[in-house]
PDB file of N, CA and C in Angstrom:
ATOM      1  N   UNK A   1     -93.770  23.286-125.389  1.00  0.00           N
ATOM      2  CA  UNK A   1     -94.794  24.252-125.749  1.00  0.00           C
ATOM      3  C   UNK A   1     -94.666  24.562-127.239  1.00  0.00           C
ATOM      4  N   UNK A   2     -95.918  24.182-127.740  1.00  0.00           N
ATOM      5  CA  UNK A   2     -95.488  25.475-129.207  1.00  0.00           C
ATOM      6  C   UNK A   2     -94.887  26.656-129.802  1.00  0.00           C
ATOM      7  N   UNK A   3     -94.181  26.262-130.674  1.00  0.00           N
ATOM      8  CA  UNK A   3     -93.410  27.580-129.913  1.00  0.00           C
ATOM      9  C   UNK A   3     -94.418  28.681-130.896  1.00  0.00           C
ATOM     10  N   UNK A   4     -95.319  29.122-131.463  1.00  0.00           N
ATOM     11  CA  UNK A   4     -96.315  29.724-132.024  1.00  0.00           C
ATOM     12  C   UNK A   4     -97.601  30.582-130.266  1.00  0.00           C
ATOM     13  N   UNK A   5     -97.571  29.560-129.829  1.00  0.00           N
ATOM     14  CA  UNK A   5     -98.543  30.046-128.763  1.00  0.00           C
ATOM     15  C   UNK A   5     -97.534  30.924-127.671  1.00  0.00           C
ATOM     16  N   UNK A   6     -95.820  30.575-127.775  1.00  0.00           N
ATOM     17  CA  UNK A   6     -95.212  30.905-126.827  1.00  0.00           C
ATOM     18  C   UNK A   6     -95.066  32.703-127.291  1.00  0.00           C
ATOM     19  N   UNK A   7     -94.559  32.747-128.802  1.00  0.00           N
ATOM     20  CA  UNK A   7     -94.956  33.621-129.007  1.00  0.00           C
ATOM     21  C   UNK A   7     -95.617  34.368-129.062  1.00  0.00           C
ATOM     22  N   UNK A   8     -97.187  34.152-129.397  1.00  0.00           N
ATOM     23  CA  UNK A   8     -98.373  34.765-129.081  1.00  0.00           C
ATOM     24  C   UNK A   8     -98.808  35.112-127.842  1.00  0.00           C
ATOM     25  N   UNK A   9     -98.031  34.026-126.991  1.00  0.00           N
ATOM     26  CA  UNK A   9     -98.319  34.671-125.231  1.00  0.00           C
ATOM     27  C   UNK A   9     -97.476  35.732-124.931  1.00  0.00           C
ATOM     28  N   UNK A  10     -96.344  35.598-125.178  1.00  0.00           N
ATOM     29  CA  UNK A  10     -95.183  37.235-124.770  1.00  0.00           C
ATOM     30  C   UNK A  10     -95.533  38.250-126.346  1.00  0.00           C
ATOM     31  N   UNK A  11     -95.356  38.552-127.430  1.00  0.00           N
ATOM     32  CA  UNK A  11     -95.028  39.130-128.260  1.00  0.00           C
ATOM     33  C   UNK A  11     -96.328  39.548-128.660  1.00  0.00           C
ATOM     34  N   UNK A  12     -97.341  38.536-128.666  1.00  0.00           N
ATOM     35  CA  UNK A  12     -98.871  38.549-129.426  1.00  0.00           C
ATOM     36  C   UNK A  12     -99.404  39.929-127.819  1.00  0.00           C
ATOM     37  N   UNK A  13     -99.488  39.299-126.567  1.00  0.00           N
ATOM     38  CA  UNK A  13     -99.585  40.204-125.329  1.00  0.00           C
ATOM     39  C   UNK A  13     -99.376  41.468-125.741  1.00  0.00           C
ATOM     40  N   UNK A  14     -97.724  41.861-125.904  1.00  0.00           N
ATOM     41  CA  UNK A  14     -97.920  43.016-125.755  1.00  0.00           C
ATOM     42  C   UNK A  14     -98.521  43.740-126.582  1.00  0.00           C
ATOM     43  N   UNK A  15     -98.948  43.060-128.029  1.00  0.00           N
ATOM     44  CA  UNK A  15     -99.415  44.267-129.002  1.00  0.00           C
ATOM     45  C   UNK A  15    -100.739  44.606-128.306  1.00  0.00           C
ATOM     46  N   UNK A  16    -101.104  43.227-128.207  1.00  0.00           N
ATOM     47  CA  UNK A  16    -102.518  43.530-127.646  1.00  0.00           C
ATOM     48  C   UNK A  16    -102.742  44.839-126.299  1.00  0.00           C
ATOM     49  N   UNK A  17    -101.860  44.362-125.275  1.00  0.00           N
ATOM     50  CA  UNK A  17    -101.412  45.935-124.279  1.00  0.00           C
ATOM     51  C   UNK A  17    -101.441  47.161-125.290  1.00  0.00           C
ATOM     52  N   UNK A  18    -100.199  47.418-126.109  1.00  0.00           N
ATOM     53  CA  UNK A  18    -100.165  48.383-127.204  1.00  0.00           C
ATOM     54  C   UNK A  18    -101.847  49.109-127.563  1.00  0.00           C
ATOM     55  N   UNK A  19    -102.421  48.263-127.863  1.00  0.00           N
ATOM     56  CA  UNK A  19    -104.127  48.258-128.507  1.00  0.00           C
ATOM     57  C   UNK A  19    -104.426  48.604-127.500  1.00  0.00           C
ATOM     58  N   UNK A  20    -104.655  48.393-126.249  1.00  0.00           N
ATOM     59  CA  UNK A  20    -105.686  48.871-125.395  1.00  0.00           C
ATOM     60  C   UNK A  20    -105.322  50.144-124.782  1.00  0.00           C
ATOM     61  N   UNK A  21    -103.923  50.486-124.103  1.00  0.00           N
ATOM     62  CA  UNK A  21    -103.329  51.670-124.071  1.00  0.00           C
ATOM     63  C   UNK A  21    -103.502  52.725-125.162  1.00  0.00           C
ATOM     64  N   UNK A  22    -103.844  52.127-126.392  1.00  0.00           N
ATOM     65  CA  UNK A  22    -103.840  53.277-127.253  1.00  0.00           C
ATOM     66  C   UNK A  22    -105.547  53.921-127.762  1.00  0.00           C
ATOM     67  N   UNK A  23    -106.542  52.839-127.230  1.00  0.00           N
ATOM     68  CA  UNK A  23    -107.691  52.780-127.046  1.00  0.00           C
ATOM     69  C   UNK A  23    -108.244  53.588-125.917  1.00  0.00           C
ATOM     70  N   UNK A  24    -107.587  53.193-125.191  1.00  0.00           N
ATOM     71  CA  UNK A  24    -107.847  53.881-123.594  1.00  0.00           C
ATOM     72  C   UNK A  24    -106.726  54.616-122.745  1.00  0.00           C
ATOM     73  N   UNK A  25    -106.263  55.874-123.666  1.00  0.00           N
ATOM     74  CA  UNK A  25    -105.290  56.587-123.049  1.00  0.00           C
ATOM     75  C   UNK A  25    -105.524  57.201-121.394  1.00  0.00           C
ATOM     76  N   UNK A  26    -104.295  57.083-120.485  1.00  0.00           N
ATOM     77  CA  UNK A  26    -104.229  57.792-119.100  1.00  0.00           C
ATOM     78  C   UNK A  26    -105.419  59.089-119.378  1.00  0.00           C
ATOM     79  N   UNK A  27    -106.129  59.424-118.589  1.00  0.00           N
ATOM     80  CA  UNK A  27    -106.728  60.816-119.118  1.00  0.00           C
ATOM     81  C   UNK A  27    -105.694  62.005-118.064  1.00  0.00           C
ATOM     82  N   UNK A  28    -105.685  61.378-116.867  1.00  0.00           N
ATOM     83  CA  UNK A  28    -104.949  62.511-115.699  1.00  0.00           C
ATOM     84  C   UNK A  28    -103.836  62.096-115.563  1.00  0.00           C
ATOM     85  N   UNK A  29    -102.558  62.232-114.683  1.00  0.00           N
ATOM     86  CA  UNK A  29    -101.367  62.270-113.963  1.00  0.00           C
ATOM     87  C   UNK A  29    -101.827  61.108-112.599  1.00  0.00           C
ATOM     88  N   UNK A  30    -101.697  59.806-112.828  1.00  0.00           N
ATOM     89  CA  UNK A  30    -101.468  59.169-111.975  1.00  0.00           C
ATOM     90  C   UNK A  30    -100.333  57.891-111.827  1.00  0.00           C
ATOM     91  N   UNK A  31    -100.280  57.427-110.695  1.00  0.00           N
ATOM     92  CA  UNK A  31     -99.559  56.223-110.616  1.00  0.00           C
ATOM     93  C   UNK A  31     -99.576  54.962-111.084  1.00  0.00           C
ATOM     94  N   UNK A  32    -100.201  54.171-111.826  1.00  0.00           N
ATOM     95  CA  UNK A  32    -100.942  53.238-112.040  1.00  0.00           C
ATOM     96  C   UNK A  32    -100.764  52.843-113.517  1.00  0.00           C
ATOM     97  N   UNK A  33    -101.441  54.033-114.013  1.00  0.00           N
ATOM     98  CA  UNK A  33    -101.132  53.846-115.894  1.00  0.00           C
ATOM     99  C   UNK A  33    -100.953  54.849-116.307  1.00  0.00           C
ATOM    100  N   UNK A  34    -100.434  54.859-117.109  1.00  0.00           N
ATOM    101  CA  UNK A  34     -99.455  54.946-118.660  1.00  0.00           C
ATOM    102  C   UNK A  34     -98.363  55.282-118.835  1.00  0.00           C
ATOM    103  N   UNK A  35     -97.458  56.114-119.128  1.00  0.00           N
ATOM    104  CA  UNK A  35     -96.274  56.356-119.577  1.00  0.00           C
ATOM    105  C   UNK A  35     -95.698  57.390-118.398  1.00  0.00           C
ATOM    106  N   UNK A  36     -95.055  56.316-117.106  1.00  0.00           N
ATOM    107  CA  UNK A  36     -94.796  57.096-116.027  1.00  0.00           C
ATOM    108  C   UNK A  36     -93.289  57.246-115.529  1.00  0.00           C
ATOM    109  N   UNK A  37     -92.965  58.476-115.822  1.00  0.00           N
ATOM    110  CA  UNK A  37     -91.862  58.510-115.038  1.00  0.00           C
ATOM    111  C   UNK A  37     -91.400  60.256-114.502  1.00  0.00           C
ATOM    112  N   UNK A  38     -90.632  59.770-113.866  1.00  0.00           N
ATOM    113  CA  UNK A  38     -90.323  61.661-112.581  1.00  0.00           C
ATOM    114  C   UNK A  38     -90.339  62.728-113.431  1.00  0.00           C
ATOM    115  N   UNK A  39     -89.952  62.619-114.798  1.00  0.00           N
ATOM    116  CA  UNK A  39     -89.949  63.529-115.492  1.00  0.00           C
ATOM    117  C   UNK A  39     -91.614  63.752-116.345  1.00  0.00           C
ATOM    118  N   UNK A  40     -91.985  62.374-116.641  1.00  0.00           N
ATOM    119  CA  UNK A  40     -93.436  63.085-117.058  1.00  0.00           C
ATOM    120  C   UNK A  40     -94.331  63.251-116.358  1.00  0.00           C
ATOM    121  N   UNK A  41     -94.219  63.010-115.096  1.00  0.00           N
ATOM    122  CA  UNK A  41     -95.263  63.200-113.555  1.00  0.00           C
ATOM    123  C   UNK A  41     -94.686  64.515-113.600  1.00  0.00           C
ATOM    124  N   UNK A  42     -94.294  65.559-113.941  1.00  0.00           N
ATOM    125  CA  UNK A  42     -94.227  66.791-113.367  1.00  0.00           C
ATOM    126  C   UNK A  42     -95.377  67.835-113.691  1.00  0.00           C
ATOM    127  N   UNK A  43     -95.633  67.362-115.043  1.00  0.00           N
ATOM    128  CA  UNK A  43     -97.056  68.320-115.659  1.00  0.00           C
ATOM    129  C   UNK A  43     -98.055  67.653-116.475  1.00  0.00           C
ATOM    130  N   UNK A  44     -99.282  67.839-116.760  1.00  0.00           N
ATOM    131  CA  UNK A  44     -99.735  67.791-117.408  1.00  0.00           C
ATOM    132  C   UNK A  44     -99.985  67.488-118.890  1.00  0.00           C
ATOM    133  N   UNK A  45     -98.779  69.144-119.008  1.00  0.00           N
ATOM    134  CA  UNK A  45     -98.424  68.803-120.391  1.00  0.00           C
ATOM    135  C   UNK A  45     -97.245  67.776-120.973  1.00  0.00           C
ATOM    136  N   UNK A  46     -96.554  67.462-120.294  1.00  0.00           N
ATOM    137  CA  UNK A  46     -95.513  66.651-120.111  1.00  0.00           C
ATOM    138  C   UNK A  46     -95.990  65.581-120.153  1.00  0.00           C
ATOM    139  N   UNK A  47     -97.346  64.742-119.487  1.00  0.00           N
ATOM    140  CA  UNK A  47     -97.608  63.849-119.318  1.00  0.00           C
ATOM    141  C   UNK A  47     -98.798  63.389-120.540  1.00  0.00           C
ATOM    142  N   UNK A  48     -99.378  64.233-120.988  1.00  0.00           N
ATOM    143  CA  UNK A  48     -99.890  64.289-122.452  1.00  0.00           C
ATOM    144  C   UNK A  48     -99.210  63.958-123.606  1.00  0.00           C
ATOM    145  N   UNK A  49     -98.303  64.792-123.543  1.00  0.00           N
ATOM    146  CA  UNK A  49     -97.721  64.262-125.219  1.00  0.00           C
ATOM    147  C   UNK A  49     -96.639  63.294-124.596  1.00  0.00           C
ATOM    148  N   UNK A  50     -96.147  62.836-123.846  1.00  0.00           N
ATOM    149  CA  UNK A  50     -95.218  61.824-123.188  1.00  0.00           C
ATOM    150  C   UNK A  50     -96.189  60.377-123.809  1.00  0.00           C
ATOM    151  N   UNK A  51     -97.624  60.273-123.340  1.00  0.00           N
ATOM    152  CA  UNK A  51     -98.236  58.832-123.761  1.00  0.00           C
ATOM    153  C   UNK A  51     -98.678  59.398-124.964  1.00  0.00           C
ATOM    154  N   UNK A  52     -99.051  60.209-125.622  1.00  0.00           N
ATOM    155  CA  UNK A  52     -99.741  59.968-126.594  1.00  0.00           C
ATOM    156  C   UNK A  52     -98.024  60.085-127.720  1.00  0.00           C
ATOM    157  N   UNK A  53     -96.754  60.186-128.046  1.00  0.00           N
ATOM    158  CA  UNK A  53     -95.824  59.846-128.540  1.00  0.00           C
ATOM    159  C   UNK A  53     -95.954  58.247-128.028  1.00  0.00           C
ATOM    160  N   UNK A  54     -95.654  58.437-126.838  1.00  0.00           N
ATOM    161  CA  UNK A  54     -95.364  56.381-126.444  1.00  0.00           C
ATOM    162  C   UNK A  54     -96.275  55.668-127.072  1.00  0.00           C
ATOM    163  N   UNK A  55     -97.317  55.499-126.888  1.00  0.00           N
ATOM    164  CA  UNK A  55     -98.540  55.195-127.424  1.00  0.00           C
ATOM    165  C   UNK A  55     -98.306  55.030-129.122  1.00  0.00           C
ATOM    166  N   UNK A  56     -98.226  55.231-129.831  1.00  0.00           N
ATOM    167  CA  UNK A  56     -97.601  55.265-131.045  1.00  0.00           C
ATOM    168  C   UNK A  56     -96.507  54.553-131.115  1.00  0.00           C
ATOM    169  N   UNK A  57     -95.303  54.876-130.356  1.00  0.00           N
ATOM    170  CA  UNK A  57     -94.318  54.353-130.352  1.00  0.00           C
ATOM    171  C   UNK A  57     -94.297  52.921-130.251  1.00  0.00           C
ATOM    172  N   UNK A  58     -95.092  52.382-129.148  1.00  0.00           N
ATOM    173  CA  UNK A  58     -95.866  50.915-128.738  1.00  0.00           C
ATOM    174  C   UNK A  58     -96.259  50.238-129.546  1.00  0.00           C
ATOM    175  N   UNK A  59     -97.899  50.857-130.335  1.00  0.00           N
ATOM    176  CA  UNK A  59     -98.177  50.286-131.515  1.00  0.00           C
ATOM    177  C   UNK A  59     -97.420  49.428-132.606  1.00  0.00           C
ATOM    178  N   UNK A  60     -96.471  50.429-133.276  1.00  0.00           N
ATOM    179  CA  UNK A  60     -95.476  50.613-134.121  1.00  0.00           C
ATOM    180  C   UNK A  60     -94.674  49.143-133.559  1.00  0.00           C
ATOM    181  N   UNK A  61     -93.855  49.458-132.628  1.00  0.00           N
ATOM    182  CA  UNK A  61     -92.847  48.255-132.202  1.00  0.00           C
ATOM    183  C   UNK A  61     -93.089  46.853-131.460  1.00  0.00           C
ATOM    184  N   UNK A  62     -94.219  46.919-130.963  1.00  0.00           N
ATOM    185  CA  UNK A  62     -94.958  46.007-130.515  1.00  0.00           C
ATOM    186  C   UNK A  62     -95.445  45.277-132.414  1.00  0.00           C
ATOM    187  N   UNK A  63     -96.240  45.522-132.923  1.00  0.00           N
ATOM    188  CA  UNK A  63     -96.566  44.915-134.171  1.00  0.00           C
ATOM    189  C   UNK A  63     -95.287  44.591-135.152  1.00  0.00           C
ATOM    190  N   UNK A  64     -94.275  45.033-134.888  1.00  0.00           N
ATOM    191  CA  UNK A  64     -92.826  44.743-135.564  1.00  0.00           C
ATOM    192  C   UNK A  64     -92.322  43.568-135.173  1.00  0.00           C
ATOM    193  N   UNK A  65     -92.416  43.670-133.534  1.00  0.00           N
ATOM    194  CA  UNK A  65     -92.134  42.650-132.749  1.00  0.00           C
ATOM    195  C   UNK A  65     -92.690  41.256-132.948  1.00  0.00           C
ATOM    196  N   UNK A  66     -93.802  41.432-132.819  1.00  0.00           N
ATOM    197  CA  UNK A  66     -95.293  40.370-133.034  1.00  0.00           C
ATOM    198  C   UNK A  66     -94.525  39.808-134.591  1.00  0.00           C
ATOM    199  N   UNK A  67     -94.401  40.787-135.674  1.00  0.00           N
ATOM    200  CA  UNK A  67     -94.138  39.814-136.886  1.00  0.00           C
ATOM    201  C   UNK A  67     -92.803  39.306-137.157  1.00  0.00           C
ATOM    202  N   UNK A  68     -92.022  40.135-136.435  1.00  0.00           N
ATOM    203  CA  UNK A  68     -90.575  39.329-136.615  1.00  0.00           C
ATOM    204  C   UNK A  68     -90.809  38.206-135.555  1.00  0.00           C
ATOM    205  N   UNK A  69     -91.004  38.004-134.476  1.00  0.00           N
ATOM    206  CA  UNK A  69     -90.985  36.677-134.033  1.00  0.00           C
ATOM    207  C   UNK A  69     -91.988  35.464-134.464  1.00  0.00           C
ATOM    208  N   UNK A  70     -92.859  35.700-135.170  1.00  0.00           N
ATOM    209  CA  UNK A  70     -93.623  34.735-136.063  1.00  0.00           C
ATOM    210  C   UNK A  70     -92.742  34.271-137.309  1.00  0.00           C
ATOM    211  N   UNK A  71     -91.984  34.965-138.116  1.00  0.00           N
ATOM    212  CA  UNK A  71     -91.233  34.928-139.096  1.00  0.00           C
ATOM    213  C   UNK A  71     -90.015  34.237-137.797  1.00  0.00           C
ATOM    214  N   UNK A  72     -89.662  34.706-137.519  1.00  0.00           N
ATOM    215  CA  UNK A  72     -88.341  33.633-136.809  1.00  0.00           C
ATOM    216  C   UNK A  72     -89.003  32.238-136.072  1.00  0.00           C
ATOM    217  N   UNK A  73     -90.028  31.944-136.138  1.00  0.00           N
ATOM    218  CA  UNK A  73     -90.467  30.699-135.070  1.00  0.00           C
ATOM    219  C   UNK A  73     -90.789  29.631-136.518  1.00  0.00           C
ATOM    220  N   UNK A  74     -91.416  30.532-137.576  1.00  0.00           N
ATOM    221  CA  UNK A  74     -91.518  29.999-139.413  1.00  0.00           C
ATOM    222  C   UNK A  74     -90.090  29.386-139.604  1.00  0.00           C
ATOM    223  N   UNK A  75     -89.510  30.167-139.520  1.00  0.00           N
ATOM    224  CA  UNK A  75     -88.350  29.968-140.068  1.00  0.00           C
ATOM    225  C   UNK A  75     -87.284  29.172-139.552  1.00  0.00           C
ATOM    226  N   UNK A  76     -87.096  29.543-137.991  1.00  0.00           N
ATOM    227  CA  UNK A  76     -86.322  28.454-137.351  1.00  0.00           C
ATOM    228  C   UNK A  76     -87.119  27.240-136.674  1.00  0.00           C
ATOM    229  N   UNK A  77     -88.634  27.357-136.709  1.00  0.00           N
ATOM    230  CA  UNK A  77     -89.030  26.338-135.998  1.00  0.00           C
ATOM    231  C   UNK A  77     -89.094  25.761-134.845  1.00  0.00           C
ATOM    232  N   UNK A  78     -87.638  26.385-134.369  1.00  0.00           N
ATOM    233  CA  UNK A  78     -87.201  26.461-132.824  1.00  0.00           C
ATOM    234  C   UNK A  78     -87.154  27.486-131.942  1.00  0.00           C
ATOM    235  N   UNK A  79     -87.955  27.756-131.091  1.00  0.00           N
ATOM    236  CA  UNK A  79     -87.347  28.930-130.375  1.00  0.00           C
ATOM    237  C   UNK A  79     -87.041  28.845-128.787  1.00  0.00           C
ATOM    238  N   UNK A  80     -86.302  29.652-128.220  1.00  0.00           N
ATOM    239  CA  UNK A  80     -86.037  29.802-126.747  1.00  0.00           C
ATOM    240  C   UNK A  80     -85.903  31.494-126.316  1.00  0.00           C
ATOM    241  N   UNK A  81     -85.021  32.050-126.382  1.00  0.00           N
ATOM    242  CA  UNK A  81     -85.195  33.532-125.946  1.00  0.00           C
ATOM    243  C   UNK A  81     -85.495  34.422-126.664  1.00  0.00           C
ATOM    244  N   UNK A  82     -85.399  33.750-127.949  1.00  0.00           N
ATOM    245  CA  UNK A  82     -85.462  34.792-128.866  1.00  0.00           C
ATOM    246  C   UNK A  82     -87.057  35.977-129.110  1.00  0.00           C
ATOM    247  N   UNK A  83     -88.006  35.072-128.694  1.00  0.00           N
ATOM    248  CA  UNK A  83     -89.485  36.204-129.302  1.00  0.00           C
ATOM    249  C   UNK A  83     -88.913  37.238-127.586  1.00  0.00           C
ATOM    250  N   UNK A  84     -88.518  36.614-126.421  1.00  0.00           N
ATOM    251  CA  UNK A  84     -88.398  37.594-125.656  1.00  0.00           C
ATOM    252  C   UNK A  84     -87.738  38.995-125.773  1.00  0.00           C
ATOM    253  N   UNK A  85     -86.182  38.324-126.328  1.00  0.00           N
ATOM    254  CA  UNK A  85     -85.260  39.508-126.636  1.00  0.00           C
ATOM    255  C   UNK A  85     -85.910  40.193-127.610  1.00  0.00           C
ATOM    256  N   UNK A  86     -86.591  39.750-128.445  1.00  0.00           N
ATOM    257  CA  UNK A  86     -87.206  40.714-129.500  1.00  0.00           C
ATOM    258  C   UNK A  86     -88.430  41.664-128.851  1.00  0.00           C
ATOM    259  N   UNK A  87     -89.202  41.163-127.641  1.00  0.00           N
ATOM    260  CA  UNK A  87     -90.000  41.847-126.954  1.00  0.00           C
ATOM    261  C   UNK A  87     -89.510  43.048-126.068  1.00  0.00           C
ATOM    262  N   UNK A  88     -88.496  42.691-125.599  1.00  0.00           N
ATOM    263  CA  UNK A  88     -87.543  43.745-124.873  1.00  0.00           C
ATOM    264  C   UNK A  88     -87.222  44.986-125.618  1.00  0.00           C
ATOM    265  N   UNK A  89     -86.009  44.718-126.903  1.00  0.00           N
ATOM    266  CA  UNK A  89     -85.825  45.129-127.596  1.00  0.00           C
ATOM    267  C   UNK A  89     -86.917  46.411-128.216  1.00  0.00           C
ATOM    268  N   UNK A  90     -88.316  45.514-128.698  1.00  0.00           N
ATOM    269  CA  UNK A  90     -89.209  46.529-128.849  1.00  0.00           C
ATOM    270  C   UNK A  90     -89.668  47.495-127.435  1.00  0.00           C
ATOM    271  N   UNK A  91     -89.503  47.368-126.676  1.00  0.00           N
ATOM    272  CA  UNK A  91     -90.221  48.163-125.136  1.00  0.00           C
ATOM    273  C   UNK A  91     -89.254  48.957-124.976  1.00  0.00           C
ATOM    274  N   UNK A  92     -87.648  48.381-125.374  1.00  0.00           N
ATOM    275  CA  UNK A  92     -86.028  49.818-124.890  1.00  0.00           C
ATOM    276  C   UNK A  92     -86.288  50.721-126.027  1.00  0.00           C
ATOM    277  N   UNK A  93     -86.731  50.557-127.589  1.00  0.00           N
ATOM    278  CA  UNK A  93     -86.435  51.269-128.226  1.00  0.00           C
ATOM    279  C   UNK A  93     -88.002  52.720-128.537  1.00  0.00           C
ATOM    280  N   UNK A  94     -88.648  51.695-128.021  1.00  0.00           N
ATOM    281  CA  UNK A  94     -89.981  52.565-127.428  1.00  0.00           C
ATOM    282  C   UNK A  94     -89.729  53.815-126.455  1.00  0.00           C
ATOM    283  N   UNK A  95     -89.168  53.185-125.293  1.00  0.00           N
ATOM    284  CA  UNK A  95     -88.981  54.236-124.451  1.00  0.00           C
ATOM    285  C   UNK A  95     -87.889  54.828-124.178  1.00  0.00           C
ATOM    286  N   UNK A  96     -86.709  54.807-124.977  1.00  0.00           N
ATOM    287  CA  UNK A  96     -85.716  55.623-125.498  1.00  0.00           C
ATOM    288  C   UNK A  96     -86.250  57.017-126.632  1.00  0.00           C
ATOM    289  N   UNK A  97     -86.639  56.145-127.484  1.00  0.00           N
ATOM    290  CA  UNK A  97     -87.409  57.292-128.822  1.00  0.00           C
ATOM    291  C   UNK A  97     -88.015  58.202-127.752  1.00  0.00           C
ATOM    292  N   UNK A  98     -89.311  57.855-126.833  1.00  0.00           N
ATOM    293  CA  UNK A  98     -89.794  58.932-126.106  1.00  0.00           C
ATOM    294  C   UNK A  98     -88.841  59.353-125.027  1.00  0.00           C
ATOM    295  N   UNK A  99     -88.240  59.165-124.674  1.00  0.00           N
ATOM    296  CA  UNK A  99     -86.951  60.179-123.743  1.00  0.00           C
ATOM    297  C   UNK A  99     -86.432  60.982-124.601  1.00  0.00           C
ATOM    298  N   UNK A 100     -86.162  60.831-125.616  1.00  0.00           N
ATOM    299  CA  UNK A 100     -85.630  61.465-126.673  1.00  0.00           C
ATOM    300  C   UNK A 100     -86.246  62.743-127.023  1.00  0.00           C
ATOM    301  N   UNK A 101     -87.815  61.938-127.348  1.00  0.00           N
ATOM    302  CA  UNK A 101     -88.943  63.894-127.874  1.00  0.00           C
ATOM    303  C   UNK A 101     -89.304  64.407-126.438  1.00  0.00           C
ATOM    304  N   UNK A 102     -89.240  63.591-125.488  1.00  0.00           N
ATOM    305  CA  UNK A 102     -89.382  64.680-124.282  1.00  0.00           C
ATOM    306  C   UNK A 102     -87.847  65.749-123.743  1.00  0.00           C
ATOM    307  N   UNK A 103     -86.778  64.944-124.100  1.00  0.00           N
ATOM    308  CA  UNK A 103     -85.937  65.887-123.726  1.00  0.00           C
ATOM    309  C   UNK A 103     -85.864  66.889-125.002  1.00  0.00           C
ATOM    310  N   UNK A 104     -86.074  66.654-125.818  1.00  0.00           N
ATOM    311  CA  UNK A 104     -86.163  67.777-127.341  1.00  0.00           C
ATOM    312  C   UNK A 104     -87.205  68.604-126.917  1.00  0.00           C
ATOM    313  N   UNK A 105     -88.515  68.370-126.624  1.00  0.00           N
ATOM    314  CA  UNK A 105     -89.341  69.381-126.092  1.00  0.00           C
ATOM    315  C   UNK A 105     -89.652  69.862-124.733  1.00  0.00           C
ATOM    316  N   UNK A 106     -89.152  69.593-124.234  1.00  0.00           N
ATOM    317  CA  UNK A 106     -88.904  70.270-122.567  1.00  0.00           C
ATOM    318  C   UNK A 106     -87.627  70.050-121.679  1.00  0.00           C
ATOM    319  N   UNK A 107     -88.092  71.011-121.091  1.00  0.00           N
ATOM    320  CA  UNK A 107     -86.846  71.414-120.702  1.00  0.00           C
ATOM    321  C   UNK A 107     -86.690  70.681-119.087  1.00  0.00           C
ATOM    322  N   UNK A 108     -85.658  70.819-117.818  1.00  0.00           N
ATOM    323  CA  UNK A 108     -85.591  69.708-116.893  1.00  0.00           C
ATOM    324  C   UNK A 108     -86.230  70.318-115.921  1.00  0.00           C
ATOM    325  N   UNK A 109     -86.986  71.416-116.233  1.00  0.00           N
ATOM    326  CA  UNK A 109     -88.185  71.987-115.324  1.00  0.00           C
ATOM    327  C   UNK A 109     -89.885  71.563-115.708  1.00  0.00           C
ATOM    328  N   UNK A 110     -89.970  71.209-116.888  1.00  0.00           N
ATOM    329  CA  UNK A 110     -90.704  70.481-117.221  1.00  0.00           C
ATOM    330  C   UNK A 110     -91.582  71.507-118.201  1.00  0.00           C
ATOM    331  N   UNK A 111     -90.571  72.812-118.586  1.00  0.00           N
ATOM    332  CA  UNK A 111     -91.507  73.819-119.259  1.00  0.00           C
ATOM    333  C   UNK A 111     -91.186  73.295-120.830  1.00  0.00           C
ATOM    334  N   UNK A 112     -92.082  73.640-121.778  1.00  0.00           N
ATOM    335  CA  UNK A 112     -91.904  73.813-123.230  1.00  0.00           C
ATOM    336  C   UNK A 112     -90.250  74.393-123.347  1.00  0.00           C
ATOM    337  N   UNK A 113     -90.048  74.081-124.706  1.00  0.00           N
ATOM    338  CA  UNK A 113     -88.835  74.697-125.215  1.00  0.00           C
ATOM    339  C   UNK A 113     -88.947  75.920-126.358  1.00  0.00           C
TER     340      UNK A 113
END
C-alpha cells in the first residue's frame, strides 16, 4: 500500500472526524455521540463544556497528527505502525487534557467548583 494513502486513511480520517464533530456538536446527553463518559453523562453542564473543550482538543491533535505522519512517511518513506501510534497518541492526549479541565472544574458530584 502507499504508504501516503495509508496515512491519509487512519491519520487523514480522524481529522476529518475532528471536522465534523466540531461542525456538528452533540446538542443533548446521549449515548451515541460525542464526548461520553460516567462522569460527563451526569449533567448537562458537564456534558457541554466536556465536548466543546474535546472538540478543540481533537482539532488541534488530530491536525498535528495528520502532519507529523506525512512528514515521517516524506522522510522515512517507509512506514508500518508508526502514523497509528501517532494516531493513538493524539486521541490519549486529547482525552487526558479533557479529564484534566473536567476534574479542575467539577467536582465528583458533577457540580461546578
Amino acid at each position: 500500500m502507499n504508504p501516503y494513502y495509508y496515512v491519509l486513511s487512519i491519520n487523514g480520517l480522524l481529522f476529518v472526524f475532528s471536522i465534523i464533530f466540531y461542525l456538528f456538536p452533540p446538542k443533548k446527553i446521549n449515548s451515541i455521540y460525542g464526548y461520553r463518559t460516567p462522569k460527563t453523562m451526569k449533567n448537562e453542564t458537564i456534558w457541554n463544556f466536556a465536548n466543546a473543550f474535546f472538540v478543540k482538543q481533537f482539532v488541534i491533535y488530530s491536525a498535528i497528527s495528520l502532519a507529523m505522519a506525512l512528514l515521517f512517511v516524506f522522510l522515512a518513506k517507509e512506514v508500518s505502525w508508526q502514523p497509528m501510534a501517532i494516531m493513538l497518541l493524539s486521541l490519549a492526549v486529547s482525552v487526558i487534557k479533557t479529564e484534566q479541565e473536567i476534574s479542575k472544574n467539577f467536582d465528583d458530584d458533577g457540580k461546578k467548583k
